[in-house]
Protein backbone atom coordinates (compact mmCIF):
# COMPACT_ATOMS: atom_id res chain seq x y z
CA UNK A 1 -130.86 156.42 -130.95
CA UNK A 2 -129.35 153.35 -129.59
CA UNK A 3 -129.81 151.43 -132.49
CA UNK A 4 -128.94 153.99 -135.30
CA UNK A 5 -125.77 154.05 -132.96
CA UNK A 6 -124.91 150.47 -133.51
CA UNK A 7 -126.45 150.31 -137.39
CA UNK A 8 -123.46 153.64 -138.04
CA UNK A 9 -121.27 151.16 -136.44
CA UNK A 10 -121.82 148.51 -138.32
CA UNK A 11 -121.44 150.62 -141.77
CA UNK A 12 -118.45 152.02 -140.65
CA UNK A 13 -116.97 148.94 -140.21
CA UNK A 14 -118.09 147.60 -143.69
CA UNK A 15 -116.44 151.06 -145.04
CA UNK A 16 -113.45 150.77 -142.94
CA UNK A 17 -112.63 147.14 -144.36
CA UNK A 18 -113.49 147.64 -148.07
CA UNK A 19 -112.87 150.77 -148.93
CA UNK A 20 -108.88 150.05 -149.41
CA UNK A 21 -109.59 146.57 -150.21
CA UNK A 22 -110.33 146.00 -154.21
CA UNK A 23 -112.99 144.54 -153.54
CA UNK A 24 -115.77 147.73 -153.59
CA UNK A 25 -116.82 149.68 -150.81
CA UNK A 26 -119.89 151.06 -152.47
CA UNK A 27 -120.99 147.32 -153.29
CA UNK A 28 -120.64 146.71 -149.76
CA UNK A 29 -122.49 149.23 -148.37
CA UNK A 30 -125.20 149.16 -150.85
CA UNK A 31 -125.86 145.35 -149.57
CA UNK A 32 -125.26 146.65 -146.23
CA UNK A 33 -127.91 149.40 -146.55
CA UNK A 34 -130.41 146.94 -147.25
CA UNK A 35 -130.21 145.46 -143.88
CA UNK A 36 -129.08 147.94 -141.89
CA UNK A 37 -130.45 150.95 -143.03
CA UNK A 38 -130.87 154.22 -140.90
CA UNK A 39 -133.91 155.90 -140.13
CA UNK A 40 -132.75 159.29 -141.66
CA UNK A 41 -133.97 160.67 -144.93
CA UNK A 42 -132.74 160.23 -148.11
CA UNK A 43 -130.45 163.25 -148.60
CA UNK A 44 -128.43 162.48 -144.98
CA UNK A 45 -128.10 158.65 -146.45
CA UNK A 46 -126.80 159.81 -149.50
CA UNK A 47 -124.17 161.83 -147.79
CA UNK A 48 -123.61 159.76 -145.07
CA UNK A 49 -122.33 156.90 -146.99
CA UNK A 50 -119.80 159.33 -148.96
CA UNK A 51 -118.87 161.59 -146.29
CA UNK A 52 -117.96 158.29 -143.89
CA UNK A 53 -115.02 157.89 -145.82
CA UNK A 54 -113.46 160.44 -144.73
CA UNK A 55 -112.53 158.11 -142.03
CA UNK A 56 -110.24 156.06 -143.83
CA UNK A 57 -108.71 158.94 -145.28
CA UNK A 58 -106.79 159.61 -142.15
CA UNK A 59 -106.11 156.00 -141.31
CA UNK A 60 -103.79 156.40 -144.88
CA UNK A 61 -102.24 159.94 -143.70
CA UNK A 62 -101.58 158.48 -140.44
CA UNK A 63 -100.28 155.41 -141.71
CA UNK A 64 -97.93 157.66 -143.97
CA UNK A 65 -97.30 160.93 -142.63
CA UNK A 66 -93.94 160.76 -142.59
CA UNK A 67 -93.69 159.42 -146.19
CA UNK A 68 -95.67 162.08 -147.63
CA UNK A 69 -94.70 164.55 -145.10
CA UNK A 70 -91.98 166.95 -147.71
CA UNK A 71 -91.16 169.38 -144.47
CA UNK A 72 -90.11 166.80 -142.07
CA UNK A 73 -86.71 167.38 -140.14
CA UNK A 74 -85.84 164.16 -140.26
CA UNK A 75 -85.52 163.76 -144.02
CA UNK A 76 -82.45 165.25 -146.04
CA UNK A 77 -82.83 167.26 -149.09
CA UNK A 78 -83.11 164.50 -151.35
CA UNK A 79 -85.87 162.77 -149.27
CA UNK A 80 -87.87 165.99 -149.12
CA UNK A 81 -87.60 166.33 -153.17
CA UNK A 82 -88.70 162.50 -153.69
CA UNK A 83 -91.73 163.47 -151.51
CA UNK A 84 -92.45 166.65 -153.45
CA UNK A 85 -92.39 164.54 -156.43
CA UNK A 86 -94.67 162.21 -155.38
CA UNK A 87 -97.07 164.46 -154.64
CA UNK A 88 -96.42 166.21 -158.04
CA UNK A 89 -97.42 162.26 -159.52
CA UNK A 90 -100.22 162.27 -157.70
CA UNK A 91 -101.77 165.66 -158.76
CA UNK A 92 -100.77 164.45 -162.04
CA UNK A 93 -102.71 161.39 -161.64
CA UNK A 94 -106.30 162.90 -160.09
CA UNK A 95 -106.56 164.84 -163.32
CA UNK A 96 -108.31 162.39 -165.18
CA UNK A 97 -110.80 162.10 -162.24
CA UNK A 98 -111.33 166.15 -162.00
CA UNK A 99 -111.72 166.84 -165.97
CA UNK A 100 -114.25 163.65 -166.51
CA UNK A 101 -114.99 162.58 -163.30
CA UNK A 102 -116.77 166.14 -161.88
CA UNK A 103 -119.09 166.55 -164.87
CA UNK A 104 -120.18 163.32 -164.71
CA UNK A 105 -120.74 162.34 -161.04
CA UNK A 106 -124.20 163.33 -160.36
CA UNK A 107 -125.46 162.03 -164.04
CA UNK A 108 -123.58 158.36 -162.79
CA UNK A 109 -124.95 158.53 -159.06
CA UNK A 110 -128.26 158.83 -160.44
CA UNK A 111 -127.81 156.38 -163.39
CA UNK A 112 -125.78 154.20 -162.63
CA UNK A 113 -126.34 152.79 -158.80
CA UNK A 114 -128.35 149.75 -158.93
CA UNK A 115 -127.53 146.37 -158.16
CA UNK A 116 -127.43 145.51 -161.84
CA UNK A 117 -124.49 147.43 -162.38
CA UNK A 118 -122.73 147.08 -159.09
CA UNK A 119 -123.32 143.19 -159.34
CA UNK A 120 -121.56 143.41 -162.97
CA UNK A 121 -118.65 145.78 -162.06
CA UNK A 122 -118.13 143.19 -159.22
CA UNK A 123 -117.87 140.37 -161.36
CA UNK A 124 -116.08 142.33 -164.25
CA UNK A 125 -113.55 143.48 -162.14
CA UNK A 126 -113.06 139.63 -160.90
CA UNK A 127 -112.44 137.90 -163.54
CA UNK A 128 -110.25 141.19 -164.14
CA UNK A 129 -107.86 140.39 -161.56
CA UNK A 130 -107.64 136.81 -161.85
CA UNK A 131 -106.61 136.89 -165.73
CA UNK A 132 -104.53 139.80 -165.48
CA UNK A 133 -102.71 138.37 -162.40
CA UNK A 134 -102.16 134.81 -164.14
CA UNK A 135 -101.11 137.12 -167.38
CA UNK A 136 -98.29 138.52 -165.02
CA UNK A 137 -97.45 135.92 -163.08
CA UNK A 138 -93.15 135.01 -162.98
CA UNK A 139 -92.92 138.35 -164.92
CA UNK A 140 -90.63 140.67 -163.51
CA UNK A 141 -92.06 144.07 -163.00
CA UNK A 142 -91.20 147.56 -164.97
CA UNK A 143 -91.48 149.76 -161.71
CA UNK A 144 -90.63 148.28 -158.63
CA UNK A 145 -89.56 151.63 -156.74
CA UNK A 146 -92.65 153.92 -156.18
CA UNK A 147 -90.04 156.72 -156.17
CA UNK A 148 -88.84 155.82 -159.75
CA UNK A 149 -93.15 155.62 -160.89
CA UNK A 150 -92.49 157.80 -163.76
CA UNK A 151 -95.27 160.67 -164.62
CA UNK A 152 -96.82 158.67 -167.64
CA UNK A 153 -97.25 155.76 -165.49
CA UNK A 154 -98.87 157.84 -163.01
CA UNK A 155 -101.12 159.37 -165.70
CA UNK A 156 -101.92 156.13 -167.14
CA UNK A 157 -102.73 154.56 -163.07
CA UNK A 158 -104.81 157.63 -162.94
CA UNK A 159 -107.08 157.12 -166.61
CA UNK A 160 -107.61 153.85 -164.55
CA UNK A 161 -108.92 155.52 -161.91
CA UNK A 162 -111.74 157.49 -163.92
CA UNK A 163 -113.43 153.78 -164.21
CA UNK A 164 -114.05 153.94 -160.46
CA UNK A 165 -116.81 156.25 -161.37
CA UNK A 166 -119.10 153.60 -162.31
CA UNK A 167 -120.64 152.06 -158.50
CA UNK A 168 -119.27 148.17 -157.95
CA UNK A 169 -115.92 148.80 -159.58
CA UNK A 170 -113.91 150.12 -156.56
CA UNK A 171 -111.65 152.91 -156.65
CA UNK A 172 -108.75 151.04 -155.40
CA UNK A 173 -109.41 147.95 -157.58
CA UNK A 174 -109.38 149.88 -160.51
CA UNK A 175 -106.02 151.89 -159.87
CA UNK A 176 -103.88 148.91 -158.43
CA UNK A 177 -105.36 146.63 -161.76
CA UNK A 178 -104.44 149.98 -163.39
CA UNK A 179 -101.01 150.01 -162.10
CA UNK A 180 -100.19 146.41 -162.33
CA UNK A 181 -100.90 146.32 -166.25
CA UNK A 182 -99.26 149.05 -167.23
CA UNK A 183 -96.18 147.63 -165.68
CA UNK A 184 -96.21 148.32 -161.73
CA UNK A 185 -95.43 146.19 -158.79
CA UNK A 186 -98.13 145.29 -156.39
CA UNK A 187 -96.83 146.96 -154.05
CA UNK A 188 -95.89 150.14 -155.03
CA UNK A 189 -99.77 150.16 -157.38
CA UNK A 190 -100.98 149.64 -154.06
CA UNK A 191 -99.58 152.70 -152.18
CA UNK A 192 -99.67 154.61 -155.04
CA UNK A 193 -103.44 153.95 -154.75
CA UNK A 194 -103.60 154.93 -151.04
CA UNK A 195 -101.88 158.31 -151.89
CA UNK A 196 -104.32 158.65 -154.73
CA UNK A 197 -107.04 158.28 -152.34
CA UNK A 198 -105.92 161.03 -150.14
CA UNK A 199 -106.99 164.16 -152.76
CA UNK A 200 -109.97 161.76 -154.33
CA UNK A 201 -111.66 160.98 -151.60
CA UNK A 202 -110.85 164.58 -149.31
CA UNK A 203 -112.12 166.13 -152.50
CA UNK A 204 -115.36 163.97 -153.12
CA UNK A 205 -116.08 164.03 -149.22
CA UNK A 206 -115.87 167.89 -149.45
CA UNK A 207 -118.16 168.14 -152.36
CA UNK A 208 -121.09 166.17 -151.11
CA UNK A 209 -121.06 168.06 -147.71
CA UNK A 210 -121.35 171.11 -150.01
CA UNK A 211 -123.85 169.80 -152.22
CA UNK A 212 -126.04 168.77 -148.82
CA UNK A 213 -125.94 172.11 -147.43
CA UNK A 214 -126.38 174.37 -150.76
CA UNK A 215 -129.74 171.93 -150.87
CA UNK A 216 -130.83 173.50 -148.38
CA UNK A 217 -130.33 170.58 -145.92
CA UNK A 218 -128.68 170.65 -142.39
CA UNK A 219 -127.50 168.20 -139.52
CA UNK A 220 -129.57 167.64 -136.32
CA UNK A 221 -128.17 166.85 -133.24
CA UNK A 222 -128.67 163.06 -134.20
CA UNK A 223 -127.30 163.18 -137.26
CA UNK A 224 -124.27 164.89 -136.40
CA UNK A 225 -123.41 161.96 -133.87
CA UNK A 226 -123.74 159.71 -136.63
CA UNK A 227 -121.64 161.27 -139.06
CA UNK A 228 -119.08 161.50 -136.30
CA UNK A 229 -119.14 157.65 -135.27
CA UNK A 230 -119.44 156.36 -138.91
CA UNK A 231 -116.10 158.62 -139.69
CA UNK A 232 -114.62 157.58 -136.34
CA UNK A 233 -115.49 153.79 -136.75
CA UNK A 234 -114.12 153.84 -140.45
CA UNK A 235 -110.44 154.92 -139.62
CA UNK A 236 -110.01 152.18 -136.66
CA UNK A 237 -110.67 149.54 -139.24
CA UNK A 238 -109.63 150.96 -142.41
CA UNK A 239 -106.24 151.90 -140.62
CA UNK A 240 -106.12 147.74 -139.85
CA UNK A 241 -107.51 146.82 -142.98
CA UNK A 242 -104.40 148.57 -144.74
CA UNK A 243 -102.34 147.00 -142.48
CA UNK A 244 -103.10 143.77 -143.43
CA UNK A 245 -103.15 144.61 -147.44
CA UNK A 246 -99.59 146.16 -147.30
CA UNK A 247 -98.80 142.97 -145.48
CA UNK A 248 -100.88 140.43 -147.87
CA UNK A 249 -99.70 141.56 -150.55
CA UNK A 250 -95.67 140.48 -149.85
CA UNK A 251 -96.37 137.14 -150.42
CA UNK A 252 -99.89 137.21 -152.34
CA UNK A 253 -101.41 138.00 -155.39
CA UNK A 254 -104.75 139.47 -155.52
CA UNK A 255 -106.26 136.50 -157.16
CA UNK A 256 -108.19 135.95 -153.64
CA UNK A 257 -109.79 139.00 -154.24
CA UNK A 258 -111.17 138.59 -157.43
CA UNK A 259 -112.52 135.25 -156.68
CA UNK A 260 -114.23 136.91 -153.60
CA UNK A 261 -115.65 139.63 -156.21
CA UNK A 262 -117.44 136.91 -158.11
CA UNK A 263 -118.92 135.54 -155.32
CA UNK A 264 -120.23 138.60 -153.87
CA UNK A 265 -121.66 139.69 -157.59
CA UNK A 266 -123.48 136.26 -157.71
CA UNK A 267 -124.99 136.99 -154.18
CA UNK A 268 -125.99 140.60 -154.94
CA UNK A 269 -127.90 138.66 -158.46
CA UNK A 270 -129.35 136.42 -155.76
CA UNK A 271 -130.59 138.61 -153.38
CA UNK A 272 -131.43 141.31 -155.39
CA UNK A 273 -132.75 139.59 -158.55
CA UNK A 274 -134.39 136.30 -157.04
CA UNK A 275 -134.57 136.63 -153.38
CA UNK A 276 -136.28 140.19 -152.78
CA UNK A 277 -138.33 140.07 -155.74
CA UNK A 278 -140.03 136.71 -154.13
């Protein structure tokens, strides 16, 4: 048990640090897997590495309860209405996700995750970043003021995030590239994109617990420790790892990142398509 102990550990950290990072958490933890995989079946896997996320879920509403908390005493009327509407733009925005994203989530999980396409969404999504963020660069942006994010914009960050669906591309990656094109600072696509990921990934954390139990499936002692160390593991370093992004990105573009996105791809090519087939 010991060492299914430290192996949760280790994913959780690997979920903690990516999964706000643009940079894939489902890339990461499908390389991960390969070396540190638990000895559970399939079905708890599955869930496990969906469910874990949960995690870094409340390292973003601990990070911003009081900005997205509307019935807080210490905010005046108009503060409370700016939060309402901000969580109006964000309902707004998880539409796309809902309407496409539902019907198609089982027919991409079972599709779509291989190292092929993760190692193409990574490098995609690279190159992605770097041209868009040289494209941009000495521009001024439209929206600078995520209170002034108009409900278009948040639509159109939110069409963005529908692309998330396929595995490599990274939920956050795709909504701050999202933002940032359609006119968006980076900072306020990148919060936007935390707040985003409160409903998402609640939602999608909610669903595969379902989906595990209505299987016919059911936690053992074990297991349950697991989930509960993975989840525990993933907000200590996810609630860092946003730290350090919100503070990154005052002075940095997210060129680093997409360089770091083509490495990784060629890597996953490497291991995957030379090195495990030999």
């Amino acid at each position: 048990m010991l060492i299914e102990i430290i192996k949760t550990i280790i994913l959780g950290i690997v979920e903690g640090f990516t999964e706000f990072l643009p940079i894939s958490s489902t890339g990461h933890l499908y390389l991960a897997n390969e070396f540190v995989k638990l000895s559970e079946p399939k079905a708890f896997i599955d869930m496990f590495m969906v469910v874990i996320q949960f995690g870094a879920i409340l390292a973003v509403i601990l990070i911003y309860f009081h900005k997205l908390n509307p019935f807080s005493p210490k905010k005046n009327r108009e503060e409370k209405n700016q939060t309402w509407q901000i969580w109006f733009k964000v309902i707004i925005a998880i539409l796309p996700s809902v309407i496409i994203g539902l019907p198609l989530n089982d027919w991409m999980e079972e599709n779509l995750t291989s190292w092929q396409v993760i190692a193409a969404t990574l490098l995609i999504y690279g190159i992605l970043f770097i041209v868009v963020e040289n494209y941009f660069k000495g521009k001024e942006a439209r929206v600078t003021d995520l209170n002034k994010l108009s409900y278009g914009t948040a639509l159109g960050i939110g069409l963005f995030q529908v692309l998330s669906l396929v595995p490599g591309t990274s939920r956050s990656g795709a909504t701050i590239l999202g933002g940032i094109s359609i006119g968006t600072s980076r900072y306020v696509a990148t919060e936007f994109s935390f707040f985003l990921a409160i409903p998402t990934m609640f939602g999608a954390s909610l669903l595969r617990i379902f989906s595990y139990f209505h299987k016919g499936n059911s936690f053992t002692g074990d297991q349950t420790i697991i989930l509960l160390v993975g989840v525990l593991v993933s907000f200590i370093v996810a609630y860092a790892s946003i730290k350090f992004l919100l503070n990154y990105i005052k002075k940095n573009d997210f060129k680093a990142f997409g360089w770091y996105r083509i490495i990784l791809a060629i890597i996953v090519i490497l291991y995957f398509g030379f090195m495990k087939r030999a």
